[in-house]
N, C-alpha and C. Protein backbone atom coordinates (compact mmCIF):
# COMPACT_ATOMS: atom_id res chain seq x y z
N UNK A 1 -4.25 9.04 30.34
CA UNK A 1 -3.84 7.69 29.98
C UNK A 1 -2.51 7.38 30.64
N UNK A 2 -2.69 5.73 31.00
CA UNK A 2 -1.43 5.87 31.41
C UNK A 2 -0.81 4.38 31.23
N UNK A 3 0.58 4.39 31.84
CA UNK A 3 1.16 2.70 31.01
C UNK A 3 1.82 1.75 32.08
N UNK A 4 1.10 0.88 31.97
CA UNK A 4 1.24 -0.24 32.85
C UNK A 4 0.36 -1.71 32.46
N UNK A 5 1.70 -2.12 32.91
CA UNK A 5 1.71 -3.74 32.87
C UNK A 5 1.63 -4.16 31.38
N UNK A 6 0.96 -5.14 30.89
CA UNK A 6 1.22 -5.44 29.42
C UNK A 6 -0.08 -4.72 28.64
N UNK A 7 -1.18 -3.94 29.51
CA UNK A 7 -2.21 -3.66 28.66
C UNK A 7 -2.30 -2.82 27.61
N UNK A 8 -2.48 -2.81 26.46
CA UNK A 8 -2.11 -2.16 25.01
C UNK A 8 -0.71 -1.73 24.89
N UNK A 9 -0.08 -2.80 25.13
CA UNK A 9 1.67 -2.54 25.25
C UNK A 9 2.09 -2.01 23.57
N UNK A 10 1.26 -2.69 22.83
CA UNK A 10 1.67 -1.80 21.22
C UNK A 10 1.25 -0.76 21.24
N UNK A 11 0.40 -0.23 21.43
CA UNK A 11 0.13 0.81 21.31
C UNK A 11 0.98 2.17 21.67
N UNK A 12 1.12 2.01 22.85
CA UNK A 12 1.92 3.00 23.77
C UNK A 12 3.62 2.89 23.04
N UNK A 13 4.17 1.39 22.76
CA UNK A 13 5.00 1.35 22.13
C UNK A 13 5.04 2.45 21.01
N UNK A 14 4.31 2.36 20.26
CA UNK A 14 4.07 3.20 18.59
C UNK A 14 4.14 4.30 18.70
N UNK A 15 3.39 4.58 20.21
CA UNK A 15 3.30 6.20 20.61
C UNK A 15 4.73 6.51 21.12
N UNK A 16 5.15 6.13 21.59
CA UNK A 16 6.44 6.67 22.64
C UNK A 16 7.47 6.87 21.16
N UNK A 17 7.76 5.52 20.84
CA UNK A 17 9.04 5.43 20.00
C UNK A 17 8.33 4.88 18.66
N UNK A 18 8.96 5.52 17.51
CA UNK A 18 8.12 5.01 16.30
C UNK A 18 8.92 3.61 15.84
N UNK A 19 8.24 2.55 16.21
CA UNK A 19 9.41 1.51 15.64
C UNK A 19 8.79 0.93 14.71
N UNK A 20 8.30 1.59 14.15
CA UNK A 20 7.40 1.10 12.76
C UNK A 20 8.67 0.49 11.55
N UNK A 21 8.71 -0.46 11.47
CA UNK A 21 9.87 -1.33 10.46
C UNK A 21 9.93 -1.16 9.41
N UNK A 22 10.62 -1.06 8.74
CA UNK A 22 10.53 -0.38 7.04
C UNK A 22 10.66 -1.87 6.11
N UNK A 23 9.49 -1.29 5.09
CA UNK A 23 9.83 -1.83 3.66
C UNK A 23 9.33 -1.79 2.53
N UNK A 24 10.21 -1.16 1.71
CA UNK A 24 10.18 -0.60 0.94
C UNK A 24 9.46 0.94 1.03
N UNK A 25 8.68 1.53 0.81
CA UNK A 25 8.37 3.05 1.22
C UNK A 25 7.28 3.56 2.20
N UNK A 26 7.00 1.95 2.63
CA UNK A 26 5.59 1.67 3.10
C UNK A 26 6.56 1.29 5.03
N UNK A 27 6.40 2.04 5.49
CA UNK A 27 7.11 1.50 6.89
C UNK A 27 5.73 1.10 8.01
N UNK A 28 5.05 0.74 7.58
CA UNK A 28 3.98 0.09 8.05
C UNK A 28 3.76 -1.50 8.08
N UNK A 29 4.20 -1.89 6.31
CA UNK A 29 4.52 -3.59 5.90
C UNK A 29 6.23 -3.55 6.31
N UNK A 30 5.86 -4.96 6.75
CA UNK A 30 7.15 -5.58 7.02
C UNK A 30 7.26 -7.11 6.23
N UNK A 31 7.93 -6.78 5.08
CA UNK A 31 8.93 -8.65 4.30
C UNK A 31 8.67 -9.93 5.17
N UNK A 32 8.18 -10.78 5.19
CA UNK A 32 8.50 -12.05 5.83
C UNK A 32 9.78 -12.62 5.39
N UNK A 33 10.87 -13.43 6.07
CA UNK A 33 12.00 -14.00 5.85
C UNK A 33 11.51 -14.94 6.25
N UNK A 34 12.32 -16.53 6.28
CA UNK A 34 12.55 -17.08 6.32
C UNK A 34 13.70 -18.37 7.09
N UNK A 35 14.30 -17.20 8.00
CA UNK A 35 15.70 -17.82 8.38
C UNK A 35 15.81 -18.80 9.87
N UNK A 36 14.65 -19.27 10.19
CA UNK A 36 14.45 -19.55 11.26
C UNK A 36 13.46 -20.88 11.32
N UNK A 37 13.61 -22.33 11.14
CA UNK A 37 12.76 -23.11 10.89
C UNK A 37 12.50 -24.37 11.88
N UNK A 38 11.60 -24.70 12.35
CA UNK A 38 11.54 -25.86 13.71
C UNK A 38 10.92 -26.62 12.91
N UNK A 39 10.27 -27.23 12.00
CA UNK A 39 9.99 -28.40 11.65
C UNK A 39 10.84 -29.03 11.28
N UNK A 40 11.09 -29.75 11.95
CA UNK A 40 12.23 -30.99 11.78
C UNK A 40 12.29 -32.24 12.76
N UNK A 41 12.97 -32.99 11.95
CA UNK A 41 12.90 -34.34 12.95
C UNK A 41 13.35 -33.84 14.48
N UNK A 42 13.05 -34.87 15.54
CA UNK A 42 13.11 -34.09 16.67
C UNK A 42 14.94 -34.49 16.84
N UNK A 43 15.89 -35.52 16.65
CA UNK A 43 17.07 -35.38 16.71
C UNK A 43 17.78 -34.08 16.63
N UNK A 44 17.15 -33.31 15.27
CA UNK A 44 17.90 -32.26 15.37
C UNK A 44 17.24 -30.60 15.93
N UNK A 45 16.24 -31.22 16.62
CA UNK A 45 15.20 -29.70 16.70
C UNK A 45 15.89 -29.31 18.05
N UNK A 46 16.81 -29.82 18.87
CA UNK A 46 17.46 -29.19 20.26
C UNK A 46 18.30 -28.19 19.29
N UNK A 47 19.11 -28.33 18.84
CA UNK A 47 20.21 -27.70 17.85
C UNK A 47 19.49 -26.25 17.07
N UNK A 48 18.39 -26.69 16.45
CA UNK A 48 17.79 -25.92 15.85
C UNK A 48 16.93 -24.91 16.61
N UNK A 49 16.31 -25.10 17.78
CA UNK A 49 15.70 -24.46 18.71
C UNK A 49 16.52 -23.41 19.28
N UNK A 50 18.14 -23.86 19.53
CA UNK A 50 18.95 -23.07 20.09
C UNK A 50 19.58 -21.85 19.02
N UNK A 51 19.83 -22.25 18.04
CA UNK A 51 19.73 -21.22 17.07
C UNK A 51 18.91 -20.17 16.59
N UNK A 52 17.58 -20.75 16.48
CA UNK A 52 16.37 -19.78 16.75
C UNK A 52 16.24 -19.06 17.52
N UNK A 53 17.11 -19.20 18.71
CA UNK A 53 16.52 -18.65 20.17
C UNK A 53 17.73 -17.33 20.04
N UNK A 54 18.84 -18.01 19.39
CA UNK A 54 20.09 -16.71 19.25
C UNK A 54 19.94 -15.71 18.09
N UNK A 55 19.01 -16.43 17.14
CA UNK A 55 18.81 -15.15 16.19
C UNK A 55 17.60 -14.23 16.76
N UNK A 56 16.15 -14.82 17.19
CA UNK A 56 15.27 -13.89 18.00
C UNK A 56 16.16 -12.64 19.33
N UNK A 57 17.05 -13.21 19.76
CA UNK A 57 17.33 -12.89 20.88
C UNK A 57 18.53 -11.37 20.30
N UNK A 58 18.95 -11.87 19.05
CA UNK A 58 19.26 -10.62 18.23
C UNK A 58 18.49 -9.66 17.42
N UNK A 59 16.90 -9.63 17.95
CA UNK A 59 16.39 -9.13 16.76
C UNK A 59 15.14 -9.61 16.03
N UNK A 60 15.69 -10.73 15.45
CA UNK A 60 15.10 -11.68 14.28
C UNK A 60 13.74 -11.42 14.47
N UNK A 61 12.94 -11.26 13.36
CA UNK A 61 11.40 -11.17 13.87
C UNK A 61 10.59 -12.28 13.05
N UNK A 62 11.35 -12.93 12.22
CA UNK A 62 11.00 -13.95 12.02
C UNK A 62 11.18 -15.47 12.85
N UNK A 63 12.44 -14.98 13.18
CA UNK A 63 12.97 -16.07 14.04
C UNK A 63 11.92 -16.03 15.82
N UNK A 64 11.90 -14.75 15.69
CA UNK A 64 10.57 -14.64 17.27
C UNK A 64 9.46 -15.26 17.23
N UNK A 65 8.96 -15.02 15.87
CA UNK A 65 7.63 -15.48 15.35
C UNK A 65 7.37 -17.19 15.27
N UNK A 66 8.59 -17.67 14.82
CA UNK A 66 8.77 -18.96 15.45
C UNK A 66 8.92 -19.68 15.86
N UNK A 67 9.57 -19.26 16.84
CA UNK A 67 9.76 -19.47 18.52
C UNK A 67 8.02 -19.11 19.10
N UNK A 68 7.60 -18.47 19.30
CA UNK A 68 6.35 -18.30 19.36
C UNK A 68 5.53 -19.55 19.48
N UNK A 69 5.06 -19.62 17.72
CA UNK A 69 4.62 -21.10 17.59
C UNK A 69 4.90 -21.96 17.84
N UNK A 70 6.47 -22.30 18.03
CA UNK A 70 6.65 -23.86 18.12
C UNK A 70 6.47 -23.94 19.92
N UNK A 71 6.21 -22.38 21.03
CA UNK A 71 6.09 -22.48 22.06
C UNK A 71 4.17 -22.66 22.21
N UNK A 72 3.63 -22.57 20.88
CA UNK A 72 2.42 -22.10 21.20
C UNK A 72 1.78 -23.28 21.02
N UNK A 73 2.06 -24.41 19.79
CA UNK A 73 1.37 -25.28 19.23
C UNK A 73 1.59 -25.96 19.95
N UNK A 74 2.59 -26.70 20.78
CA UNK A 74 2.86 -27.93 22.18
C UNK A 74 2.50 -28.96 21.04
N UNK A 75 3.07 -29.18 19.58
CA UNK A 75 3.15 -30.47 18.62
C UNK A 75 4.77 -31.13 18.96
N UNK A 76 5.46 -30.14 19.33
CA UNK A 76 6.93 -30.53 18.85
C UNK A 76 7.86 -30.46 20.35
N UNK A 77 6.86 -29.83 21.22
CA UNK A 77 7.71 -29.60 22.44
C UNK A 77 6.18 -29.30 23.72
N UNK A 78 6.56 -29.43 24.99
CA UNK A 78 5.27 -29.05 25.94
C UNK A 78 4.68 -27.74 25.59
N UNK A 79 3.51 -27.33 25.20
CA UNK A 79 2.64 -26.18 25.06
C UNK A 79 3.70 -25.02 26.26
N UNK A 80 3.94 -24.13 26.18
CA UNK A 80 4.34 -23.03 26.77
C UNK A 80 3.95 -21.24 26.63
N UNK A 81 2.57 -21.35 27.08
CA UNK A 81 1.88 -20.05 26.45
C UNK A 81 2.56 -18.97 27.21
N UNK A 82 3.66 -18.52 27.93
CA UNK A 82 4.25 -17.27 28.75
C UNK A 82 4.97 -17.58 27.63
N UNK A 83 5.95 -18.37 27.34
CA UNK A 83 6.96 -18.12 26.47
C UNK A 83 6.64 -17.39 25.02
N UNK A 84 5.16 -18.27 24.17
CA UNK A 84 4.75 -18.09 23.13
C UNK A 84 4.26 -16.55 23.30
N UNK A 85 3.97 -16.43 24.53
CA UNK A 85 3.51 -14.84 24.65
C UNK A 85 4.38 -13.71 24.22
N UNK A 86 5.85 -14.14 24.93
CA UNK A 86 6.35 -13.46 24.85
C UNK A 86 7.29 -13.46 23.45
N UNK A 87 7.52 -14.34 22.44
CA UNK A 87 8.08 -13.90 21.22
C UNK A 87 7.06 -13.72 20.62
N UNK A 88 5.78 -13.63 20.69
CA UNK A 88 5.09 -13.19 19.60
C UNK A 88 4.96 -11.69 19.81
N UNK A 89 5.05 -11.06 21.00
CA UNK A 89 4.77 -10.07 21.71
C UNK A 89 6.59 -9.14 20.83
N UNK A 90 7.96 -10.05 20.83
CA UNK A 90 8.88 -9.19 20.14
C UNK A 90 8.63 -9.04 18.68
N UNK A 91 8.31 -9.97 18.25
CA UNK A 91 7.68 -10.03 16.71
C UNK A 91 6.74 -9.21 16.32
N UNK A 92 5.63 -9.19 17.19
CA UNK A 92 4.46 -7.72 16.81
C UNK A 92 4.99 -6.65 16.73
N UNK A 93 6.16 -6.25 17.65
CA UNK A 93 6.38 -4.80 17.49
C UNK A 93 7.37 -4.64 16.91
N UNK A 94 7.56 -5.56 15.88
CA UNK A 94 8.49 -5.13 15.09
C UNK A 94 7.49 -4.74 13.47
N UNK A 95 5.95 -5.33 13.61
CA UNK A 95 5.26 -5.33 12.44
C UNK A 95 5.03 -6.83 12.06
N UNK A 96 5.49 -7.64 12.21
CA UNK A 96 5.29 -8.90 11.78
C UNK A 96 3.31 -9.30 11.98
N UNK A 97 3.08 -9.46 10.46
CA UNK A 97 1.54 -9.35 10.94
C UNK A 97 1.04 -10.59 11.35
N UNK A 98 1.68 -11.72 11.05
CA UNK A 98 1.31 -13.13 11.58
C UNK A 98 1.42 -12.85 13.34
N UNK A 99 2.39 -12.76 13.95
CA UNK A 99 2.78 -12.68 15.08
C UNK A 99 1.54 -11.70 15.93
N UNK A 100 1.24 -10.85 15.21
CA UNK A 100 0.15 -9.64 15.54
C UNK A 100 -1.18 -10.67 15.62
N UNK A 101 -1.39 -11.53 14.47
CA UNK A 101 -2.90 -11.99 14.16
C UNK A 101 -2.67 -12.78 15.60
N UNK A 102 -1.63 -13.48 16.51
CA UNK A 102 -1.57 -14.66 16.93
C UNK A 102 -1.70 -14.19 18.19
N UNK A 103 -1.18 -12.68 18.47
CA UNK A 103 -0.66 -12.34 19.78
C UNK A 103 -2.28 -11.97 20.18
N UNK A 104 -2.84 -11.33 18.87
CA UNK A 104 -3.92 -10.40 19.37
C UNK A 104 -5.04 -11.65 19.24
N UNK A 105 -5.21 -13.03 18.66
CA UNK A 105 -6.29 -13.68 19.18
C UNK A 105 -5.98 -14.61 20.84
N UNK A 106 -4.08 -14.49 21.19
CA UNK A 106 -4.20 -14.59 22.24
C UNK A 106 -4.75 -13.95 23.42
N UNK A 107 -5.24 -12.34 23.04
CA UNK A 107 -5.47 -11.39 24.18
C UNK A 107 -7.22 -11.59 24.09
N UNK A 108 -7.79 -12.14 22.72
CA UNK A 108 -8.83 -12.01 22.84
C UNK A 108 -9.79 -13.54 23.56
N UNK A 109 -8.57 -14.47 23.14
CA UNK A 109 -9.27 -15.63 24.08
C UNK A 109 -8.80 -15.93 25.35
N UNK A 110 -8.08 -15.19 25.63
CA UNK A 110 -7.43 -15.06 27.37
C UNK A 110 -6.49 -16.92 27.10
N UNK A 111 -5.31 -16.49 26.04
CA UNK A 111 -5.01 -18.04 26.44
C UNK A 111 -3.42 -17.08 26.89
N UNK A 112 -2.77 -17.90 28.42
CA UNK A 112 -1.42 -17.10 28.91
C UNK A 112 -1.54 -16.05 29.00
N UNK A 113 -2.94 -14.84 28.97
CA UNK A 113 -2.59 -13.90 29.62
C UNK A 113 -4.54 -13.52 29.91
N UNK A 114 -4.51 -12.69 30.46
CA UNK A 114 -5.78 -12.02 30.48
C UNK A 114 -6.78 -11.81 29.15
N UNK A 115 -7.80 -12.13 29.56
CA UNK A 115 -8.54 -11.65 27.87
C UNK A 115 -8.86 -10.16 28.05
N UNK A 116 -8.41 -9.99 26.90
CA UNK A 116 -8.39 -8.01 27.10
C UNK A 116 -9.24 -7.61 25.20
N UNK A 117 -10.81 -7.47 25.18
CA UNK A 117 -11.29 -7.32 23.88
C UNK A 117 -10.66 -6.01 23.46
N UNK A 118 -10.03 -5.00 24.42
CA UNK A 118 -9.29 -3.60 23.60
C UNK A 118 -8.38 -4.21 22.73
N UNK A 119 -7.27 -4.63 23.69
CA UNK A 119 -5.99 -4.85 23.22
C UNK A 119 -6.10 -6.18 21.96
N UNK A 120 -6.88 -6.88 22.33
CA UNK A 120 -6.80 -7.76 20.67
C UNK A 120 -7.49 -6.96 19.57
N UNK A 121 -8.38 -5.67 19.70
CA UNK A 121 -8.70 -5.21 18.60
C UNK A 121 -7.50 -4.50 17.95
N UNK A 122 -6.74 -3.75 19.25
CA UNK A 122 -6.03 -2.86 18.40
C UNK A 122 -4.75 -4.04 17.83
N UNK A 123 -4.32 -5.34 18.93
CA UNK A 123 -3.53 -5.69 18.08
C UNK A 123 -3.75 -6.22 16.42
N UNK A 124 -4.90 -6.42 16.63
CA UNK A 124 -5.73 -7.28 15.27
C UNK A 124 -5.79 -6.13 14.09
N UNK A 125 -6.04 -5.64 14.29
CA UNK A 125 -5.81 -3.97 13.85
C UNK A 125 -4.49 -3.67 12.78
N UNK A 126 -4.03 -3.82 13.28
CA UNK A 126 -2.41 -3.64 13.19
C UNK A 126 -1.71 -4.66 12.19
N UNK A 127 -2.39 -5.71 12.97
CA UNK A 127 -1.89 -6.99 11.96
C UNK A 127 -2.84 -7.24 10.38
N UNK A 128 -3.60 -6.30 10.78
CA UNK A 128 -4.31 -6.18 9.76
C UNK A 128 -3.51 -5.27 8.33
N UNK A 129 -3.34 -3.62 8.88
CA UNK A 129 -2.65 -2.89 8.21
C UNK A 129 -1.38 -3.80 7.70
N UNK A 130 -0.98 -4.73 8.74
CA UNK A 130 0.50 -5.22 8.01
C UNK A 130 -0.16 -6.20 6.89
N UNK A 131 -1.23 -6.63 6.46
CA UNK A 131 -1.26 -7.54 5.34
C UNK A 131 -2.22 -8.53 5.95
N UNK A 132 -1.97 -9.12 6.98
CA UNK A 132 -3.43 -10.13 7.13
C UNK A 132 -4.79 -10.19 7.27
N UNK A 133 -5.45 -10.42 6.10
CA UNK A 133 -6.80 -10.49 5.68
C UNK A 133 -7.53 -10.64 6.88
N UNK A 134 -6.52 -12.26 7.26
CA UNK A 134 -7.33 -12.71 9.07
C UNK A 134 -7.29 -12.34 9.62
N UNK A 135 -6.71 -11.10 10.07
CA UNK A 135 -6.55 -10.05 11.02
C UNK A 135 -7.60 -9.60 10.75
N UNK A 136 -8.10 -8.92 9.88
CA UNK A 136 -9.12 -8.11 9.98
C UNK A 136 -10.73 -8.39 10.03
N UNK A 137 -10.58 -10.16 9.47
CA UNK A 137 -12.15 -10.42 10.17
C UNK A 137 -11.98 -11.01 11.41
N UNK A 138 -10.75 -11.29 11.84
CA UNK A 138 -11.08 -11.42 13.61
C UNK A 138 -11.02 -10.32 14.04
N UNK A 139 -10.63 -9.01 13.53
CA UNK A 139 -10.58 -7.57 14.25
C UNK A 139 -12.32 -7.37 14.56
N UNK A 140 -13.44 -7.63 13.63
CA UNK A 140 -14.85 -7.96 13.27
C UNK A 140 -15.22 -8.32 14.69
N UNK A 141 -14.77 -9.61 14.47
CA UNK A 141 -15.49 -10.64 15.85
C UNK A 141 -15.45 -10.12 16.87
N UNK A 142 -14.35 -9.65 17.24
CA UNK A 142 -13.75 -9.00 18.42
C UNK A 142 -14.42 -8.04 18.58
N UNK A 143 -15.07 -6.66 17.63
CA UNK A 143 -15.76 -5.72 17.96
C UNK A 143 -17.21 -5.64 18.23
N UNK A 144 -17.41 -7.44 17.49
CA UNK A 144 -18.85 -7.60 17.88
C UNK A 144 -19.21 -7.80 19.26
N UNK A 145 -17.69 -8.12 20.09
CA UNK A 145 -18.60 -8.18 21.58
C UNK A 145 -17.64 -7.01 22.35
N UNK A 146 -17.33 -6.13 21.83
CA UNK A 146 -16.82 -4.89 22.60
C UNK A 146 -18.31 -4.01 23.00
N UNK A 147 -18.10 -3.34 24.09
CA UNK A 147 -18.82 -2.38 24.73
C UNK A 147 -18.35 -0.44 23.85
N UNK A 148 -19.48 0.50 24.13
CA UNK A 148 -19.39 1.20 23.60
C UNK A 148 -17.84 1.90 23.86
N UNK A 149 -17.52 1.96 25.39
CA UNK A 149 -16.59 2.54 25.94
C UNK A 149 -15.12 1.46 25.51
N UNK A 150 -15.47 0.08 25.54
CA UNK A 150 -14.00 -0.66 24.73
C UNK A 150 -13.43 0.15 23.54
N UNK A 151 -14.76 0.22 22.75
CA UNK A 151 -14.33 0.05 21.01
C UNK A 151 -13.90 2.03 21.46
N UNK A 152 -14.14 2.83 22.08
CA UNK A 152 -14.01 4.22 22.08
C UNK A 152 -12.07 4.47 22.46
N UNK A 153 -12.00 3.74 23.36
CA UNK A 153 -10.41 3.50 24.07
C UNK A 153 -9.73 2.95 22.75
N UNK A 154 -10.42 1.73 22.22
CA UNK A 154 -9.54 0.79 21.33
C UNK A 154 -9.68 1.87 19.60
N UNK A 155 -10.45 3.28 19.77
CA UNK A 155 -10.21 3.58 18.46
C UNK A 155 -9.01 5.12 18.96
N UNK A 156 -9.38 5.35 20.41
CA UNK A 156 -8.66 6.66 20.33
C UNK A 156 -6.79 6.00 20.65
N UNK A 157 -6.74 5.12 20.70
CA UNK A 157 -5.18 4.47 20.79
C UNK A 157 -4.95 4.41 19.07
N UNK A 158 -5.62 3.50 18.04
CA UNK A 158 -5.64 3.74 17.02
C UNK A 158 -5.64 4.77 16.51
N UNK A 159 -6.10 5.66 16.63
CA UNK A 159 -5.65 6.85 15.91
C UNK A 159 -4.55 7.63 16.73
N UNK A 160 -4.18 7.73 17.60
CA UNK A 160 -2.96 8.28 17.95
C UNK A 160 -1.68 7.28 17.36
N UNK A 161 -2.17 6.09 17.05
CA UNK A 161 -0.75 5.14 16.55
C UNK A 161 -0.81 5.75 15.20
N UNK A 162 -1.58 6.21 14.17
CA UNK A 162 -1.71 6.62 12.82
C UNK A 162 -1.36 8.26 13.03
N UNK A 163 -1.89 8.91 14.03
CA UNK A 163 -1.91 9.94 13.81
C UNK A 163 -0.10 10.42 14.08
N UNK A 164 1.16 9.61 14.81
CA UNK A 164 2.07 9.18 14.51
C UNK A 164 3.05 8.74 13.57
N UNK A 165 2.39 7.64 12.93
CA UNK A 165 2.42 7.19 11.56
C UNK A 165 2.95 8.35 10.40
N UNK A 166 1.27 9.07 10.18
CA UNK A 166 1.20 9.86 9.31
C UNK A 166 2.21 11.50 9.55
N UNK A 167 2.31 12.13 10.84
CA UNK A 167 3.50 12.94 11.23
C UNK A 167 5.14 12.04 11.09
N UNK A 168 5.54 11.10 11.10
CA UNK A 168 6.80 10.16 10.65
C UNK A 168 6.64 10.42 8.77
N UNK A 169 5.33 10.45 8.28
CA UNK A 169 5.24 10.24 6.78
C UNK A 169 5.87 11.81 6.43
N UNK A 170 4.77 12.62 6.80
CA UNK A 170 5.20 14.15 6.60
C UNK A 170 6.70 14.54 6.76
N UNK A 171 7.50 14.19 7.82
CA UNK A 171 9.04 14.11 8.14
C UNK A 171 9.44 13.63 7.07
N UNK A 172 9.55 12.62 6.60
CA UNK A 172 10.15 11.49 5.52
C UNK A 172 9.75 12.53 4.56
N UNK A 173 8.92 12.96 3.96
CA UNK A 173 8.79 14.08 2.61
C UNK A 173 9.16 15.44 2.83
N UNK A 174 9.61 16.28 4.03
CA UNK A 174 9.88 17.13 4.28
C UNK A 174 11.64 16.62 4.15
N UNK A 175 11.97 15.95 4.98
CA UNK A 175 13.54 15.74 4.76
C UNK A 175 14.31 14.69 3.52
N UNK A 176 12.81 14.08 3.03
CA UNK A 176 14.08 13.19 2.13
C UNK A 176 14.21 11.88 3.12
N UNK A 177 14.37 11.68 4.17
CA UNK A 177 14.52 10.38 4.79
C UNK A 177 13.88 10.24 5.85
N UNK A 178 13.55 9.01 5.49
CA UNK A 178 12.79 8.97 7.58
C UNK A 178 13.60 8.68 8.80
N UNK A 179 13.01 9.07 9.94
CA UNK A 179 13.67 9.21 11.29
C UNK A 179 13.16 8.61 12.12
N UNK A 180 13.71 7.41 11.36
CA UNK A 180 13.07 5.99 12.65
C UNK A 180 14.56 5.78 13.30
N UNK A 181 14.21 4.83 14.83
CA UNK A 181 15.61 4.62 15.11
C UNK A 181 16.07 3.66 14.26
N UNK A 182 17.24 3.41 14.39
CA UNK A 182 17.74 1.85 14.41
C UNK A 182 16.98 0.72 14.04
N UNK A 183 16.93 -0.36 12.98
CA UNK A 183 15.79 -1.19 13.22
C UNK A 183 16.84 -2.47 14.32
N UNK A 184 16.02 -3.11 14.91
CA UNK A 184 16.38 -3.75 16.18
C UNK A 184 17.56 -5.25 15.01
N UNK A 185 18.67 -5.20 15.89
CA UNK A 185 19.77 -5.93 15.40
C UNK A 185 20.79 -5.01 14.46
N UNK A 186 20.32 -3.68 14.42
CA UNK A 186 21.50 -2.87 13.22
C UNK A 186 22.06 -2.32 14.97
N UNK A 187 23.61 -1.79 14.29
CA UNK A 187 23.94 -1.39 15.27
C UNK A 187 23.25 0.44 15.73
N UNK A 188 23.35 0.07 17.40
CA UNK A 188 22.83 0.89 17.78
C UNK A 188 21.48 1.26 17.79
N UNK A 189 20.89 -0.61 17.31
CA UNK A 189 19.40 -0.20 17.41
C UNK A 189 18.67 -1.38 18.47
N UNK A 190 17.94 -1.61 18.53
CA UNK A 190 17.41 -2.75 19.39
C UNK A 190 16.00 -2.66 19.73
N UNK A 191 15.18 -3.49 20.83
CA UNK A 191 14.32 -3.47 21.65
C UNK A 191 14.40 -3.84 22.69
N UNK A 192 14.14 -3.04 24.24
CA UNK A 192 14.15 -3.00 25.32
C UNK A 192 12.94 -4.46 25.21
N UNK A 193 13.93 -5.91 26.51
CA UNK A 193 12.88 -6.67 26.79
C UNK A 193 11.94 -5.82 27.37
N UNK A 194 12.12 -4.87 28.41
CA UNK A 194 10.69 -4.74 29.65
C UNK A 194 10.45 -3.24 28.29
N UNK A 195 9.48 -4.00 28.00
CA UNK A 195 8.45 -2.77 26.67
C UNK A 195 7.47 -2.22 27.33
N UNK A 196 7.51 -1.06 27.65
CA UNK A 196 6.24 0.21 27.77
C UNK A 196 5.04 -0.46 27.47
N UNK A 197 3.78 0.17 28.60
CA UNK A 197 2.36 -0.30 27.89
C UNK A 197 1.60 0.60 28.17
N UNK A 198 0.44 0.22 27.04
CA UNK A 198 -0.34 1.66 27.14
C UNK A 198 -1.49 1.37 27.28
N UNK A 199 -2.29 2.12 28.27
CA UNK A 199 -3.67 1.60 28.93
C UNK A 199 -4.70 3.33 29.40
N UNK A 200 -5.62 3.13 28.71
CA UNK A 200 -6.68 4.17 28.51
C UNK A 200 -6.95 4.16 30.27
N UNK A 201 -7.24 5.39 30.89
CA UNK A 201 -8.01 5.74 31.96
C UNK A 201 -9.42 5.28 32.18
């Protein structure tokens, strides 16, 4: 296996570095916040856009997540699917399962990037474990038109992201704390823009 370009970029992410986000004992779910909002009259949505863009750009995975949409929906500003790609793409790997449901039905309808049925299962997948129901019957759809050899790639990435997971769990009960890095915006923690990808042979 090997990693290039954006194909199963979570995946390989999960594998390399565990940036699985914590909350509460479950570092799999990640909290939704709130701190980041574009509906608004358009007078003040330049102002507000730019703020959004400085808290994502620190981190924020809520604030990515809506940057995302307001790049994705083209209600409030011109449609921009590279852009929407790309904060939904910082938001997934932080766990955000909305951002996951959105990124991974972008990979599966080829909108701004390639349609890739692996990579939206496993992202759908994912966004599933984080809490969205809809994640997991579009994870369904998606496998109904995978090939034997898709769904084989898209389960052996899945289980190396768990089989990860669950060695991070064992650590955390062997030491008393877990040994994740940094979550991205604490100091000394972050996410590299150009993110690793991971793509089956």
């Amino acid at each position: 296996m090997s990693c290039t370009g954006r194909t199963l970029f979570l995946g390989c992410l999960l594998l390399a570095t565990p940036l699985l986000a914590q909350a509460g004992d479950n570092s799999l779910l990640v909290p939704a916040t709130d701190r980041c909002s574009l509906n608004l009259p358009p007078e003040e949505l330049p102002q507000a856009v730019a703020a959004c863009q400085e808290l994502a750009q620190q981190g924020d995975n809520q604030a990515q997540y809506e940057l995302g949409e307001f790049y994705y929906d083209g209600k409030r500003a011109p449609r921009d699917l590279p852009q929407a790609l790309h904060w939904f793409e910082q938001s997934s790997l932080q766990g955000n399962a909305q951002a996951q449901l959105r990124l991974g039905t972008m990979f599966f309808q080829g909108e701004g990037v390639q349609a890739n049925n692996v990579q939206a299962y496993i992202v759908l997948k994912m966004a599933a474990v984080n809490g969205s129901d809809e994640a997991m019957d579009n994870a369904d759809l998606v496998a109904e038109r995978m090939g034997r050899e898709e769904m084989q790639a898209a389960s052996q990435v899945l289980g190396q992201i768990f089989r990860s997971y669950l060695l991070e769990l064992q650590n955390l009960d062997d030491s008393g704390s877990p040994d994740f890095p940094a979550a991205p915006g604490a100091p000394g923690g972050g996410i590299s823009p150009q993110v690793p990808a991971f793509a089956p042979n």
